[in-house]
Protein backbone atom coordinates (compact mmCIF):
# COMPACT_ATOMS: atom_id res chain seq x y z
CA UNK A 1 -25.35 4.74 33.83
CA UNK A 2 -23.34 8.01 32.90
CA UNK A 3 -20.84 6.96 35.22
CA UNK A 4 -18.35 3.75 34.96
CA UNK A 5 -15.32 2.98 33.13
CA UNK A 6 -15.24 3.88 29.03
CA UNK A 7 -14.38 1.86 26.43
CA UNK A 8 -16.90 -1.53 24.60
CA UNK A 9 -14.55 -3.80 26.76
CA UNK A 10 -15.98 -2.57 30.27
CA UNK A 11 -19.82 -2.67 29.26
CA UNK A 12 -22.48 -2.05 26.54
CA UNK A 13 -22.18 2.04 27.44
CA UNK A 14 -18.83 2.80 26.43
CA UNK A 15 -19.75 6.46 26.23
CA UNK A 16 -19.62 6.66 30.37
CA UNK A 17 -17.55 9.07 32.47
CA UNK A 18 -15.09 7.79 34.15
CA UNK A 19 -14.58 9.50 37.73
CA UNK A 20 -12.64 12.93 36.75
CA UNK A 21 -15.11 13.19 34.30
CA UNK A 22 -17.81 12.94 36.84
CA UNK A 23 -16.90 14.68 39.23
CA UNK A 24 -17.95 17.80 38.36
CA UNK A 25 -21.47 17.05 36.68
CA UNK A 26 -22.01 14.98 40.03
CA UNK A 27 -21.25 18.06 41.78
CA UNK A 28 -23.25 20.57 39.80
CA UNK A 29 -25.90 18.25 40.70
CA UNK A 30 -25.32 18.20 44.12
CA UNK A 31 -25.27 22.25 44.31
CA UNK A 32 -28.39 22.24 42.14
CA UNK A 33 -30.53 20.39 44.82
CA UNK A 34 -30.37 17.28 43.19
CA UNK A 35 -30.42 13.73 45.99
CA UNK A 36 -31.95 11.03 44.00
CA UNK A 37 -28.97 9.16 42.70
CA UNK A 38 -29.53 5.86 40.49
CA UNK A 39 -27.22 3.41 39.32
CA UNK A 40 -27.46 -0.86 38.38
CA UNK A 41 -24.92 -3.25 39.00
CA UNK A 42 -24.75 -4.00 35.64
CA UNK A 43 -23.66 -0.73 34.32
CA UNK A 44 -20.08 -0.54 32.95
CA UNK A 45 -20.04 -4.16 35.22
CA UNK A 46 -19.95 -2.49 38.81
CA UNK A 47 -17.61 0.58 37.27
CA UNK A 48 -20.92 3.00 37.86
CA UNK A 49 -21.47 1.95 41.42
CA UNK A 50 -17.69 2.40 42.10
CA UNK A 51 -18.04 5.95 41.02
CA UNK A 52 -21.19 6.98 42.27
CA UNK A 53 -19.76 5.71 45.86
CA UNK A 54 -16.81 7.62 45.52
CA UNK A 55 -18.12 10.79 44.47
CA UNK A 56 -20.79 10.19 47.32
CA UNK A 57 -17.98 10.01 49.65
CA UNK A 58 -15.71 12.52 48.34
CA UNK A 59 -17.96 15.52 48.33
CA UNK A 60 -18.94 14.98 51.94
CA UNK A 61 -22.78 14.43 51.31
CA UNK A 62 -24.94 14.01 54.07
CA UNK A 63 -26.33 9.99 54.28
CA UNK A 64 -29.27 10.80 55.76
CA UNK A 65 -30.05 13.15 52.95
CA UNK A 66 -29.21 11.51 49.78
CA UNK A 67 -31.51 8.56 47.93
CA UNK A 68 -29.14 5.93 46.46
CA UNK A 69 -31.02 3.66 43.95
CA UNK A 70 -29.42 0.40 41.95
CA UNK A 71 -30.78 -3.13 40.43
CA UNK A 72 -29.99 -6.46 40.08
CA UNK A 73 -31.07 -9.09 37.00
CA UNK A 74 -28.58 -8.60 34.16
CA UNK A 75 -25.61 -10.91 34.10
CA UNK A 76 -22.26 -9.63 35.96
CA UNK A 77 -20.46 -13.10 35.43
CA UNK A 78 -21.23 -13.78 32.20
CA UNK A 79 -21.35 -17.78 31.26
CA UNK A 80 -22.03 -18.42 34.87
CA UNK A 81 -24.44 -20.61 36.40
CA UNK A 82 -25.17 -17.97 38.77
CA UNK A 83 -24.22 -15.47 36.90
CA UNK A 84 -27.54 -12.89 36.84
CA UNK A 85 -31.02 -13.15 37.55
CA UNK A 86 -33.50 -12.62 40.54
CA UNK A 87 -33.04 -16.32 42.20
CA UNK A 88 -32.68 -15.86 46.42
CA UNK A 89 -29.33 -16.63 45.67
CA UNK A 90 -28.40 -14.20 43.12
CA UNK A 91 -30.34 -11.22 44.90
CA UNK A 92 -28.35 -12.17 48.21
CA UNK A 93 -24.85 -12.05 46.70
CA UNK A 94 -25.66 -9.15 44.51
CA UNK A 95 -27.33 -7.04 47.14
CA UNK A 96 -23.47 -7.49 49.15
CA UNK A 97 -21.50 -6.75 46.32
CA UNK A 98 -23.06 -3.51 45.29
CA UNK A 99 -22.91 -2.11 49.01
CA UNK A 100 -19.30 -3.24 48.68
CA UNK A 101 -18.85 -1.14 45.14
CA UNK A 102 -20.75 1.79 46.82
CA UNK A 103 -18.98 1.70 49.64
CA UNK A 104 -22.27 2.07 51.82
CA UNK A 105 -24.18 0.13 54.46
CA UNK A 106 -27.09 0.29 53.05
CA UNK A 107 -29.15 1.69 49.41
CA UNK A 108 -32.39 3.65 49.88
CA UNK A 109 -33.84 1.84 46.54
CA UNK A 110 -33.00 -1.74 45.57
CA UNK A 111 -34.74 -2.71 42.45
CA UNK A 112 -35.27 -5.89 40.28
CA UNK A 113 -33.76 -4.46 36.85
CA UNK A 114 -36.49 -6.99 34.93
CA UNK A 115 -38.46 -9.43 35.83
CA UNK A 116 -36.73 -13.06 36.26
CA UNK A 117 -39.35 -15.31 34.34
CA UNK A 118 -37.12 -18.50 35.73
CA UNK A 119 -37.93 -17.51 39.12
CA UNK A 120 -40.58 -17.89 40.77
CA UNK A 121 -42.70 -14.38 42.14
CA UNK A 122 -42.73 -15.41 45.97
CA UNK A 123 -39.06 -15.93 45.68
CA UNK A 124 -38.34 -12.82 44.58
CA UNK A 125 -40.36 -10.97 46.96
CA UNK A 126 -39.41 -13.09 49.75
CA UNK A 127 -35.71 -12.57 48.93
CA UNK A 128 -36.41 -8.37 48.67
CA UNK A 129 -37.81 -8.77 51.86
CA UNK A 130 -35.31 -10.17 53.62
CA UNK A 131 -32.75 -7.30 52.14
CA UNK A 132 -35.27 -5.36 53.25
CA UNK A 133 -34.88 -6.51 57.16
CA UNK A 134 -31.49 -7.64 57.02
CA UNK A 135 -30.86 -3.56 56.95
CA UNK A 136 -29.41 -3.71 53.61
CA UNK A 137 -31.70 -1.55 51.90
CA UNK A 138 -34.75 0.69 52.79
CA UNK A 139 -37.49 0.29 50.10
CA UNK A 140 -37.62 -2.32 46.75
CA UNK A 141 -38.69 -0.94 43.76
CA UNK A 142 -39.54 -2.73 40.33
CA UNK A 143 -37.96 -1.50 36.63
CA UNK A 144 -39.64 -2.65 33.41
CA UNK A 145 -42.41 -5.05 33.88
CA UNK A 146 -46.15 -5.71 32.39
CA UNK A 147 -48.57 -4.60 34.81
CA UNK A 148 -50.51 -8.12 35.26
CA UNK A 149 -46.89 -8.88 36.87
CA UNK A 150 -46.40 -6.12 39.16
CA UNK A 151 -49.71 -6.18 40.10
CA UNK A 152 -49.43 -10.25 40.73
CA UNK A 153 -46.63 -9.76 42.58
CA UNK A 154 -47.67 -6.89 44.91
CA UNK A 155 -50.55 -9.09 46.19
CA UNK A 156 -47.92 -11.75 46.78
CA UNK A 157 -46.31 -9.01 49.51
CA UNK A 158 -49.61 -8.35 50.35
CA UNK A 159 -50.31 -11.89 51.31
CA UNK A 160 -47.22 -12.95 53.18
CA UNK A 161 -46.82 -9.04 55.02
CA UNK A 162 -44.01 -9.21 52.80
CA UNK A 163 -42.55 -5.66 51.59
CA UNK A 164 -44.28 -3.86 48.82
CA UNK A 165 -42.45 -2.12 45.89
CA UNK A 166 -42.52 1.53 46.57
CA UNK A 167 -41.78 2.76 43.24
CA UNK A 168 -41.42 1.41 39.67
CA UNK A 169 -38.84 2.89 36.55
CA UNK A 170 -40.49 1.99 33.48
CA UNK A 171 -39.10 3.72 29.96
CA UNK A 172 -41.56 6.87 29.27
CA UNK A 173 -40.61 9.85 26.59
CA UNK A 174 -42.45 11.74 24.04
CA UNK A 175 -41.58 8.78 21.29
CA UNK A 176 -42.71 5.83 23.95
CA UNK A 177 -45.83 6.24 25.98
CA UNK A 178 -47.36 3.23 25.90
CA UNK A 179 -47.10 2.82 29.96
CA UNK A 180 -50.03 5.65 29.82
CA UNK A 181 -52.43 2.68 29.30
CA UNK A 182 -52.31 0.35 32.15
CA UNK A 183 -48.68 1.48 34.41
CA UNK A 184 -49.53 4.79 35.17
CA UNK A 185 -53.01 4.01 36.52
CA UNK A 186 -52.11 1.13 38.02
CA UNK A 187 -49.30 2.85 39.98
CA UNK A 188 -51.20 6.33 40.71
CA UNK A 189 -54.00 3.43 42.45
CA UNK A 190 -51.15 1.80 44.79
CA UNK A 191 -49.66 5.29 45.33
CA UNK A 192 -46.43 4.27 44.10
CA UNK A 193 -43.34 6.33 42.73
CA UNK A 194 -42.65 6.56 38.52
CA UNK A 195 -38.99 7.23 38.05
CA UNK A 196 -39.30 6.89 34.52
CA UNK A 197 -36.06 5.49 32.24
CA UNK A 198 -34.38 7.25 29.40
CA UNK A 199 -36.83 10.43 29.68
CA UNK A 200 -35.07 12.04 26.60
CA UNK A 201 -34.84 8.66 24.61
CA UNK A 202 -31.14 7.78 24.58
CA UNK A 203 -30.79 11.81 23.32
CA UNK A 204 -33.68 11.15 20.50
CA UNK A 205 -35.43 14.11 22.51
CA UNK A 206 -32.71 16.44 23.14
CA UNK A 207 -31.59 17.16 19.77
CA UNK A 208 -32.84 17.22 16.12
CA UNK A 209 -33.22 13.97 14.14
CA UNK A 210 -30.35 12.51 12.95
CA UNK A 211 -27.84 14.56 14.94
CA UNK A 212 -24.71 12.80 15.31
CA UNK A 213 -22.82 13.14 18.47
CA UNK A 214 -19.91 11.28 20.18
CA UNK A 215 -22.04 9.07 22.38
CA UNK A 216 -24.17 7.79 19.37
CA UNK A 217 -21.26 6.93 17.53
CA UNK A 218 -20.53 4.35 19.62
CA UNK A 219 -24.03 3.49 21.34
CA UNK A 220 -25.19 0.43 20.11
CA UNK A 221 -27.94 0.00 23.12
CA UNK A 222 -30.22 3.16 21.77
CA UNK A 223 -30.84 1.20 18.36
CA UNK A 224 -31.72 -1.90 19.73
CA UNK A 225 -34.39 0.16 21.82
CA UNK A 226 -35.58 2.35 19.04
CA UNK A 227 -34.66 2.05 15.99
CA UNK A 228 -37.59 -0.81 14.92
CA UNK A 229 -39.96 2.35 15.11
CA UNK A 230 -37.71 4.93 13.57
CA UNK A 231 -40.13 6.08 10.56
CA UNK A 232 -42.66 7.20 13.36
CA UNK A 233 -40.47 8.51 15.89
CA UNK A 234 -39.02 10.89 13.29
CA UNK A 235 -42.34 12.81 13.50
CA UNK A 236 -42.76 13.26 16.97
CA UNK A 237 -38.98 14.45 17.25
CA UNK A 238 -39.62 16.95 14.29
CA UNK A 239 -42.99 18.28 15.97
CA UNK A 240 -40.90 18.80 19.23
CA UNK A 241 -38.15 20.28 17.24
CA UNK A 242 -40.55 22.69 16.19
CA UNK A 243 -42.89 23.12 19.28
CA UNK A 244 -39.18 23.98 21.47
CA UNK A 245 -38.38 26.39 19.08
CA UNK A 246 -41.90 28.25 19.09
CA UNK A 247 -41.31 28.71 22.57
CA UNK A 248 -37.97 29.47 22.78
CA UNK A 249 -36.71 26.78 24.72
CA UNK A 250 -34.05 23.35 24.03
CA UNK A 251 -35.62 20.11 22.79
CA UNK A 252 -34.39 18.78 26.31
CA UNK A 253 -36.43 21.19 27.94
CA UNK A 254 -39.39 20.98 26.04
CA UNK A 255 -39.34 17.38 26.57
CA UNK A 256 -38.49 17.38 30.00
CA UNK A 257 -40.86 19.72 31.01
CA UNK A 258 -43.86 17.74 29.47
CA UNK A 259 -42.98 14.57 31.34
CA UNK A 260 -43.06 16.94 34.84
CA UNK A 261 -46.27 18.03 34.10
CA UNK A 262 -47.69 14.30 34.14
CA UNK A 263 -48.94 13.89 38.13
CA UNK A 264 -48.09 10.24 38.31
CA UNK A 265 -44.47 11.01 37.41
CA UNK A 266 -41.88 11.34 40.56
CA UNK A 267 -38.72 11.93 39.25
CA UNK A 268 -37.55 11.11 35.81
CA UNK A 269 -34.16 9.72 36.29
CA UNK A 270 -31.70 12.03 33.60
CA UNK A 271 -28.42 10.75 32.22
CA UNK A 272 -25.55 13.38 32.38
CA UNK A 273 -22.64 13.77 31.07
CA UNK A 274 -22.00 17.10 31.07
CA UNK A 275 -22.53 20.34 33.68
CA UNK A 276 -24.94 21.48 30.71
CA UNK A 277 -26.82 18.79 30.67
CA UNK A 278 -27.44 19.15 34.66
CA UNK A 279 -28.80 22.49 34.37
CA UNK A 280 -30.44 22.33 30.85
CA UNK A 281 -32.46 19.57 33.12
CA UNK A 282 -32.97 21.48 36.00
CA UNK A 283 -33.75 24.61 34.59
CA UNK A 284 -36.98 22.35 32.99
CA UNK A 285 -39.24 22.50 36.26
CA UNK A 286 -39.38 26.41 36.16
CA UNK A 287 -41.41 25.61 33.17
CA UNK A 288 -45.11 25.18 32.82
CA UNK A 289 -46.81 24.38 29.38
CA UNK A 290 -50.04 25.02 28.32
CA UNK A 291 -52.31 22.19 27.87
CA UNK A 292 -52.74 23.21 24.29
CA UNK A 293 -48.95 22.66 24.18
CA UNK A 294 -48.96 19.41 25.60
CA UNK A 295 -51.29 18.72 23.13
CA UNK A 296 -49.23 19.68 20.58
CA UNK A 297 -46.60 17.55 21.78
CA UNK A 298 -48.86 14.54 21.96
CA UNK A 299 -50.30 14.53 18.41
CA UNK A 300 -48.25 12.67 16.31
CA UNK A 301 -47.76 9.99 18.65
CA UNK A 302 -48.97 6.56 17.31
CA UNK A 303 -49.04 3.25 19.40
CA UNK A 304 -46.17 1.41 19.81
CA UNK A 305 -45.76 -2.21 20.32
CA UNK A 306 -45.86 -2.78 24.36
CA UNK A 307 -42.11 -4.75 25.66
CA UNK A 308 -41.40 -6.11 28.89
CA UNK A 309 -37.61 -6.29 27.74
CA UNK A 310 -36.96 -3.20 27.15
């Protein structure tokens, strides 16, 4: 979602590159081994897909050895009917119009962004499915969701020989790690991937408390996901402030590097918008902490209220 067109009228992340802008964080990423690219239809309403397809295209990347990830829920014709949602109907016309955005044949990853409580489970699986052998995508994965669901609707599959979900992209960071109660396990048991959401919190975990910086300015997504729980977040950002500096290393990395050392996590999907943030990311898997530093890390946490929505 780092990529789209800028600007409040084109989406709720005005703060995205547009595709100069891109191009050359895309690219450090590229040279920096990165191939696990995800994007939504939803972000900056289809801009992000456009630009991820482009840059795709433009530096000449191998198909075959790339992962291309997006989702379908959120509403792309807002007031519509039809508009959003995981109905057969909206999964079959949105599945065709991202390929179209992305200029591909086919995405690696095709994920339900949240769960569509108006639709019934079997026909949402059954819908994946058929993306699934239409050619249209390889795998189906599953974003935010209560575990009683995914697990509900796995046996669905299960029962119809219906395709699984490989993989699921909950939100886990240092300030919110309530999926280490029933996700995790549950996904570690059905051997599926965690690309975990917002790894850094919106920026809460890259930088100290309160820091002001041109994407917060106008980001009014990260306090509708945080801000409720402000007064305790403060004090795990502090302690990582504090642990980072101990060990000589950014917040980012610090915070980066604890989420890698968790076995159930795949591949924590990174928003960048800059070549510094690429490598500042990157450079976190030559680290290994302590387990008295992951410790430390993991004191002041306190429970948080479990969401589905967000």
């Amino acid at each position: 979602m780092s990529f789209g067109r800028p600007g409040k009228e084109n989406g709720v992340f005005p703060w995205a590159r547009d595709y100069d802008d891109a191009k050359p964080i895309f690219k450090k990423a590229v040279d920096l081994g990165i191939n696990y690219f995800d994007t939504a239809n939803v972000y900056q309403m289809g801009t992000s897909e456009e630009i991820t397809g482009r840059l795709i295209r433009d530096l000449g990347l191998d198909r075959d050895e790339i992962v291309v990830a997006t989702k379908v829920h959120f509403d792309m014709r807002p007031g519509k009917p039809n508009g959003g949602g995981s109905s057969r109907k909206n999964i079959m016309a949105e599945i065709d119009h991202s390929l179209k955005r992305l200029g591909l044949d086919y995405v690696d990853l095709y994920q339900i962004h949240r769960l569509d409580a108006g639709t019934p489970m079997e026909e949402i699986m059954e819908a994946l499915h058929d993306v699934v052998k239409s050619g249209k995508a390889r795998y189906i994965g599953a974003s935010t969701i209560f575990a009683w669901q995914l697990e509900r609707m796995q046996n669905i599959a299960e029962q119809h020989n219906w395709t699984k979900f490989v993989s699921l992209q909950p939100q886990y960071n240092l300030i919110y790690r309530e999926e280490e109660r029933e996700i995790m396990p549950l996904c570690a048991d059905r051997k599926m991937a965690v690309v975990p959401w917002s790894p850094l919190a919106g920026g809460r975990c890259a930088h100290p408390w309160g820091t002001v910086t041109e994407r917060n300015k106008i980001d009014d997504v990260s306090p509708m996901v945080w801000n409720a729980t402000n007064d305790v977040d403060k004090i795990v950002v502090d302690n990582l402030e504090k642990t980072a500096k101990e060990h000589g290393r950014t917040m980012a990395q610090e915070s980066l590097a604890w989420m890698l050392s968790k076995p159930y996590v795949t591949a924590p999907i990174v928003g960048m918008t800059s070549v510094q943030h690429v490598e500042e990311a990157v450079s976190a898997l030559d680290i290994t902490l302590s387990e008295e530093e992951i410790a430390a890390l993991e004191a002041p946490y306190v429970p948080h209220i479990k969401t589905g929505a967000f």
